[in-house]
Every structure is written in structure tokens, then in C-alpha cells.
C-alpha atoms as a PDB file:
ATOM      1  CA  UNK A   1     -15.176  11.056   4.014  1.00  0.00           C
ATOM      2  CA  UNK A   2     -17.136  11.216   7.169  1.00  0.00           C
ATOM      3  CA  UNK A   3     -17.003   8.868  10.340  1.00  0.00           C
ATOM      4  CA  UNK A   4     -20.020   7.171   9.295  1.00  0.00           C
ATOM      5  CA  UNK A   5     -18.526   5.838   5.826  1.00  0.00           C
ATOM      6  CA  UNK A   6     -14.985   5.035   7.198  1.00  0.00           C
ATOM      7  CA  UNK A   7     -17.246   3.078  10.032  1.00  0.00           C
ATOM      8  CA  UNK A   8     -19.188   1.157   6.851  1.00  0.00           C
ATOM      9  CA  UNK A   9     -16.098  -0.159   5.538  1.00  0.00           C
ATOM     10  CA  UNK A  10     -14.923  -1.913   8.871  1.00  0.00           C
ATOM     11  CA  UNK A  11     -11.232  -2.284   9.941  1.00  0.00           C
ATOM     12  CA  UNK A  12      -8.773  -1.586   7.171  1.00  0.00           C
ATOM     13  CA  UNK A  13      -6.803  -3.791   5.523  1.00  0.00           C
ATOM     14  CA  UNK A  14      -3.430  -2.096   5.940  1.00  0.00           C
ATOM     15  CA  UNK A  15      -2.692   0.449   8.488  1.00  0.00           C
ATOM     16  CA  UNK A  16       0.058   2.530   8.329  1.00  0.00           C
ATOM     17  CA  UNK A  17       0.189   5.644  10.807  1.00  0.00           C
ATOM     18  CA  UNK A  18      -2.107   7.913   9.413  1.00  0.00           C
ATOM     19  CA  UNK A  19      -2.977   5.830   6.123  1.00  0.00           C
ATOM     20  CA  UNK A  20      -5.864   3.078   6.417  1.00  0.00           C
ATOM     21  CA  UNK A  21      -6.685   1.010   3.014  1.00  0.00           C
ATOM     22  CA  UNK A  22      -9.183  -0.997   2.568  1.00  0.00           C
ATOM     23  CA  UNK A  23      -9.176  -3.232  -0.665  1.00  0.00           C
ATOM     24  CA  UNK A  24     -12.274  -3.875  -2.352  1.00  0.00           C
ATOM     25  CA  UNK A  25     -11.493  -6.501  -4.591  1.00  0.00           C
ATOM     26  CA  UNK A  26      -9.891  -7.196  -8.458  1.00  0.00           C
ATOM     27  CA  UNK A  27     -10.427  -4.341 -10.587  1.00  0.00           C
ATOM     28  CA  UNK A  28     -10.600  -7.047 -13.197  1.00  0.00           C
ATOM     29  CA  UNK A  29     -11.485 -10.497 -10.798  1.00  0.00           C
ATOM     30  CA  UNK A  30     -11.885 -12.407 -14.252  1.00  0.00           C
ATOM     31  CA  UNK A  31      -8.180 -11.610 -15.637  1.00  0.00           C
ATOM     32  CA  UNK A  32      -5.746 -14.549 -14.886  1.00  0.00           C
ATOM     33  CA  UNK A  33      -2.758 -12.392 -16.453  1.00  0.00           C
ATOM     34  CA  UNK A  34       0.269 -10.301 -14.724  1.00  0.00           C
ATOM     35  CA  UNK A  35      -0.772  -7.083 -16.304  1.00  0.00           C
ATOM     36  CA  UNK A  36      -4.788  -6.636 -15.857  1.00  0.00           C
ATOM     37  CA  UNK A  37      -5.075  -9.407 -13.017  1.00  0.00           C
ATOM     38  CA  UNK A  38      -3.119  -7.758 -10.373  1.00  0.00           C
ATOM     39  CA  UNK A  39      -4.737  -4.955 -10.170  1.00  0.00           C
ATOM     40  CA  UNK A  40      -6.714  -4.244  -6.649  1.00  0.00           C
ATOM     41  CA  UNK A  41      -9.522  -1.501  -5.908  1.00  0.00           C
ATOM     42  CA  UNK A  42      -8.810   0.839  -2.952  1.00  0.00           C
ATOM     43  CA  UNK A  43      -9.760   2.910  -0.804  1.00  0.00           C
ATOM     44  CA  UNK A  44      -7.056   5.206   1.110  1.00  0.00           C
ATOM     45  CA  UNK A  45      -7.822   7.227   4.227  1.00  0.00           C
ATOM     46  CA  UNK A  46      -5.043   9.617   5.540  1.00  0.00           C
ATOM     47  CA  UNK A  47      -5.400  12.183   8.008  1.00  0.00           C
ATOM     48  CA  UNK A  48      -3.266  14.046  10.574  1.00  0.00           C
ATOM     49  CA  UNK A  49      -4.209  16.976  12.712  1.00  0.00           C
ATOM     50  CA  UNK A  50      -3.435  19.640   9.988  1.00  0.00           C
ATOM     51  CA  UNK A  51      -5.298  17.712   7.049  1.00  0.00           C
ATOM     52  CA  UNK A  52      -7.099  14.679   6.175  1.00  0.00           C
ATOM     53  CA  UNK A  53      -7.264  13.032   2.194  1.00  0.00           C
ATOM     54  CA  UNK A  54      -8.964  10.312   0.598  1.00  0.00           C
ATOM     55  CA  UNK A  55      -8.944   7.850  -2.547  1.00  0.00           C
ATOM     56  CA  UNK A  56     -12.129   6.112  -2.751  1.00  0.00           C
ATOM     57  CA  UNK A  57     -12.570   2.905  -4.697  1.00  0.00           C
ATOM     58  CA  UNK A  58      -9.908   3.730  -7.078  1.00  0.00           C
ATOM     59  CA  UNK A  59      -7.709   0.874  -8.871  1.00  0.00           C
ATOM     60  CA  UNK A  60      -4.068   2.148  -7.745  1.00  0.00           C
ATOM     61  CA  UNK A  61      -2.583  -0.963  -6.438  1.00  0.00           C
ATOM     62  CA  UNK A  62      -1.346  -3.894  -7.734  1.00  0.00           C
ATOM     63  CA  UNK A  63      -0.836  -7.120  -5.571  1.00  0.00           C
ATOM     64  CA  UNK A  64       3.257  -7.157  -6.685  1.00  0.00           C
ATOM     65  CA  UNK A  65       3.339  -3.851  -5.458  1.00  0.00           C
ATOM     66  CA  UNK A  66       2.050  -5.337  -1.996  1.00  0.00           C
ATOM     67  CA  UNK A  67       4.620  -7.956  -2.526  1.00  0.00           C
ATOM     68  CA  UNK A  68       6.915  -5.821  -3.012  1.00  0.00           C
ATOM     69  CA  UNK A  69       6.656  -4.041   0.276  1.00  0.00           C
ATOM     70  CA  UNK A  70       6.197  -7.222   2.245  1.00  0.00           C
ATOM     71  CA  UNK A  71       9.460  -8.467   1.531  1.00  0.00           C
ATOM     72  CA  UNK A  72      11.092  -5.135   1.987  1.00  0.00           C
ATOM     73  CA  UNK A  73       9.350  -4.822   5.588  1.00  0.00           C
ATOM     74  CA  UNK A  74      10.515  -8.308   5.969  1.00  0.00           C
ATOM     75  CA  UNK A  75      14.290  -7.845   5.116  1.00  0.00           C
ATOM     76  CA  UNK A  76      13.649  -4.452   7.317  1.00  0.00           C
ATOM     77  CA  UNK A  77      12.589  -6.224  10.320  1.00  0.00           C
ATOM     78  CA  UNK A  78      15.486  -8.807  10.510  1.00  0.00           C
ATOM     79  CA  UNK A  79      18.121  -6.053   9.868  1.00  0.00           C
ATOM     80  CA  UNK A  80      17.156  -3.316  11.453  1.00  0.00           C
ATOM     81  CA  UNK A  81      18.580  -1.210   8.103  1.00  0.00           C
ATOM     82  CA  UNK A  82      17.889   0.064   5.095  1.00  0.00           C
ATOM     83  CA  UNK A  83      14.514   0.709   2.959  1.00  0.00           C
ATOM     84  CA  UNK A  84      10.877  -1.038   2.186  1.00  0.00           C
ATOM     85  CA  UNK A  85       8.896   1.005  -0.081  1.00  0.00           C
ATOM     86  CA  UNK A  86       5.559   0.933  -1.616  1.00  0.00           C
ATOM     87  CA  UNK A  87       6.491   1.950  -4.530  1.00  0.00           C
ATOM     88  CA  UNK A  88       3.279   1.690  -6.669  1.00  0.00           C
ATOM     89  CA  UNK A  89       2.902   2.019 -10.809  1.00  0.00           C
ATOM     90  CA  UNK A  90       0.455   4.941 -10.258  1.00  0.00           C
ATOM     91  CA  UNK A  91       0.941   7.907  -8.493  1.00  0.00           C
ATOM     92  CA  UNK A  92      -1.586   7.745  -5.861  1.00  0.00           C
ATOM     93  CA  UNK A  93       0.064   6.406  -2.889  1.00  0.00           C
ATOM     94  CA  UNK A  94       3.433   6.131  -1.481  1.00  0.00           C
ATOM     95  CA  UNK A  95       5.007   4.827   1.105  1.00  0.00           C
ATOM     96  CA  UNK A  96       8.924   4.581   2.352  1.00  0.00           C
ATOM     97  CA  UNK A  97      10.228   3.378   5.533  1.00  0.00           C
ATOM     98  CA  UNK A  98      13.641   4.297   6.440  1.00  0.00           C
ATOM     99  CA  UNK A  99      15.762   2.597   9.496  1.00  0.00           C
ATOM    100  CA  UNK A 100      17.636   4.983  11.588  1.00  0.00           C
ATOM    101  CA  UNK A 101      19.053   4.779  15.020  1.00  0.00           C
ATOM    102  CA  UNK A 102      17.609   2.898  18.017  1.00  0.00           C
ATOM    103  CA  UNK A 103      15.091   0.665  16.062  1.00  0.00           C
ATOM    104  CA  UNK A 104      13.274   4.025  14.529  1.00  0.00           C
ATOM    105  CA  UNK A 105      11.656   3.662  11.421  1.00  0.00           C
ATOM    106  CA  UNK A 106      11.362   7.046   9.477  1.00  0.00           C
ATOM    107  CA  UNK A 107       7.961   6.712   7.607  1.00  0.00           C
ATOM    108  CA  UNK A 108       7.316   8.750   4.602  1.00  0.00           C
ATOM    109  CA  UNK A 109       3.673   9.002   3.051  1.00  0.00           C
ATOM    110  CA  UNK A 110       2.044  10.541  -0.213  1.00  0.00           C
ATOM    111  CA  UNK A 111      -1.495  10.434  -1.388  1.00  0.00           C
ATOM    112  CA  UNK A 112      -2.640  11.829  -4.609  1.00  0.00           C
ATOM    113  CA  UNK A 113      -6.221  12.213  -4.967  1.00  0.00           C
ATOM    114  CA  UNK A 114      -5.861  13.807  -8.514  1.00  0.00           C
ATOM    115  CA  UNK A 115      -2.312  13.583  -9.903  1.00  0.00           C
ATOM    116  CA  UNK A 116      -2.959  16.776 -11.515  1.00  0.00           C
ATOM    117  CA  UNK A 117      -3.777  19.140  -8.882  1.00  0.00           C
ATOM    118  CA  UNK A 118      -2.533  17.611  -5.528  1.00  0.00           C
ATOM    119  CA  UNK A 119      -0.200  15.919  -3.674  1.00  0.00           C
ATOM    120  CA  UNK A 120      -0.625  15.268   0.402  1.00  0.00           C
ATOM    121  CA  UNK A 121       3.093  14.078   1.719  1.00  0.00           C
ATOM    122  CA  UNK A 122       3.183  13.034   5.948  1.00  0.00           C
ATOM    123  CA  UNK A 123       6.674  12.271   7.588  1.00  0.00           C
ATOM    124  CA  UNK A 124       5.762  10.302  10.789  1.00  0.00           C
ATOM    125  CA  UNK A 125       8.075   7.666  12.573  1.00  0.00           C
ATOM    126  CA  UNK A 126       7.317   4.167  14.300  1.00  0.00           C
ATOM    127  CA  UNK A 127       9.038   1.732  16.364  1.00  0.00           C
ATOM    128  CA  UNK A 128      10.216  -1.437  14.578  1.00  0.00           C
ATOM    129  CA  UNK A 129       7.989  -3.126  17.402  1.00  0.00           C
ATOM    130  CA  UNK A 130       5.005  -1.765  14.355  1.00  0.00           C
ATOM    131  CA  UNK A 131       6.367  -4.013  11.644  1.00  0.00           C
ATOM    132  CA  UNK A 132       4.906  -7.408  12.479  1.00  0.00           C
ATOM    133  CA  UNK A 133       1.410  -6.324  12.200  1.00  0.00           C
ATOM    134  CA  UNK A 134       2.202  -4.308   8.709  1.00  0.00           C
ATOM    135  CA  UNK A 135       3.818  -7.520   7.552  1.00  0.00           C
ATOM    136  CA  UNK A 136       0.817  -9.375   9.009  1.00  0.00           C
ATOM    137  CA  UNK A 137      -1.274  -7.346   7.012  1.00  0.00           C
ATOM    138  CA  UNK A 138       0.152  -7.648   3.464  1.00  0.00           C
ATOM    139  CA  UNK A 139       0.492 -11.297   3.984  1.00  0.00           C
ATOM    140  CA  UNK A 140      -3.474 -11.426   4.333  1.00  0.00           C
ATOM    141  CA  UNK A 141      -3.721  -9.563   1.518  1.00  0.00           C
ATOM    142  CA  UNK A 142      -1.727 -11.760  -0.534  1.00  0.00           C
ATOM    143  CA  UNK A 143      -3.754 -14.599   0.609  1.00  0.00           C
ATOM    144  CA  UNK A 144      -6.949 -13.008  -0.334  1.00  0.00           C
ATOM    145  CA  UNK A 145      -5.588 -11.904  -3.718  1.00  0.00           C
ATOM    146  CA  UNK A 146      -2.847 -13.914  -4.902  1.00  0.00           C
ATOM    147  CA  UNK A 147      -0.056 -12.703  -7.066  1.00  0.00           C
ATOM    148  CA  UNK A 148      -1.504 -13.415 -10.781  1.00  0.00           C
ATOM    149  CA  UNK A 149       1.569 -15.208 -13.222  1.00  0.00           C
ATOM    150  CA  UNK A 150       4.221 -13.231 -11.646  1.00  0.00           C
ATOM    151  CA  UNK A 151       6.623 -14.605 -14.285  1.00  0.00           C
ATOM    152  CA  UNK A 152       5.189 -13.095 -16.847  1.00  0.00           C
ATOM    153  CA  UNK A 153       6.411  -9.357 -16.089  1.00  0.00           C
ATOM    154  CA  UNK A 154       7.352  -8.852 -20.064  1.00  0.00           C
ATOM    155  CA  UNK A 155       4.190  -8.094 -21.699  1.00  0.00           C
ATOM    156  CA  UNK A 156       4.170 -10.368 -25.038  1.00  0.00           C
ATOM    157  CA  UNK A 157       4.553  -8.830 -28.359  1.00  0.00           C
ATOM    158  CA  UNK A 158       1.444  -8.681 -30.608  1.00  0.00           C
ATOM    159  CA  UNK A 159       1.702 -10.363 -33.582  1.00  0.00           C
END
């Protein structure tokens, strides 16, 4: 991905150190249920100085997952302790914050362009002072792309 296509998709949605995604929309916009209607298109940028990795456009997030990691960023913020993860249903992205000492947040990314071949994994760190904008950030999301029936996490049983 060159400078000229990450320019053509404007500011990301979600930055996080090194990681930018952008969400493109529904994968299925028409789907009102839990399973098929959460599902969000993505593109993920990462790069540090000794490598750089992209998903483009790929369905690997789901808007509970974002939920998910708001509230754990939330519950992060106000205690200063503990975890918020990203943890997503497919293997494509990653992310764990970790509180340590002093208001440090240990940050641990992976992307997985092809779950078959690769794996990219970043440890980085940020001040707590980052958290408000990340929570910022998933909250827009959220708006944009509501969490479709979130009680129904069971899938039924066919008949």
C-alpha cells in the first residue's frame, strides 16, 4: 500500500500506534441479525521502521468486537489496571493493552494478512493520556454502525 492509496482513504477510523483502520461499511448492510449483521469491512495499515503490513477491504471485524474493546479501554482508563483487548472472531487483527506502572499502557499488536503463511506481532507502549481519543474513536464507530440484536448471541436451532 503506497502513500497515495492510504491518502485516498482519508483519516482512519481507529488509530492505534502503528495500526490505522479504516471501516468501509457492513459486509452484509441488509442483515438485521447478530451473526451476519455485525460484520464490518476493513482495511488495516501497520507499519514500524523494520516492516509495514496491510489488510485491505477484508470483513474481519465485527461491531461487538469494537464493543468489546470500548468498554475494556473504558474500565482501563478509570482504573489505571488491568486489560482491554480486541479480541476479534478471526485471526486478522489483535490488539491487547496492558496497564503497568506510572500510567504506561503496554500495547500488543498482530496482523495477519493470510492466516496461513504470516503473522506481523508489534509491542509498542502509550501513555494513558492516548486512551480518550481510542475510546473516542470506537464510540464513532458504534454510532455509525450500531450493534445489530446483541441479545441474540445463541444462534437458533434449525428446525
Amino acid at each position: 500500500m503506497n502513500f497515495l492509496e492510504l491518502e485516498q482513504l482519508g483519516e482512519p477510523d481507529l488509530s492505534i500506534c502503528g495500526l490505522r483502520l479504516w471501516i468501509h461499511g457492513r459486509q452484509f448492510p441488509d442483515a438485521p441479525d447478530y451473526w451476519d449483521g455485525n460484520w464490518l469491512r476493513v482495511t488495516a495499515y501497520c507499519n514500524y521502521s523494520h516492516s509495514a503490513v496491510r489488510i485491505q477491504n477484508n470483513s474481519c471485524l465485527r461491531t461487538d468486537e469494537v464493543g468489546g474493546f470500548l468498554a475494556g479501554c473504558e474500565k482501563l482508563y478509570s482504573s489505571l489496571s488491568g486489560k482491554a483487548e480486541l479480541k476479534c472472531m478471526e485471526p486478522y487483527i489483535s490488539v491487547e493493552f496492558s496497564a503497568s506502572a506510572r500510567g504506561h499502557i503496554g500495547v500488543s499488536l498482530s496482523v495477519t494478512p493470510d492466516h496461513n503463511k504470516e503473522t506481523h506481532e508489534y509491542e509498542d507502549e502509550i501513555d494513558q493520556s492516548y486512551l480518550p481519543a481510542i475510546i473516542n474513536s470506537c464510540q464513532v464507530i458504534l454510532e455509525r454502525y450500531p450493534i445489530r440484536d446483541p441479545g441474540m448471541k445463541v444462534r437458533p436451532i434449525a428446525s
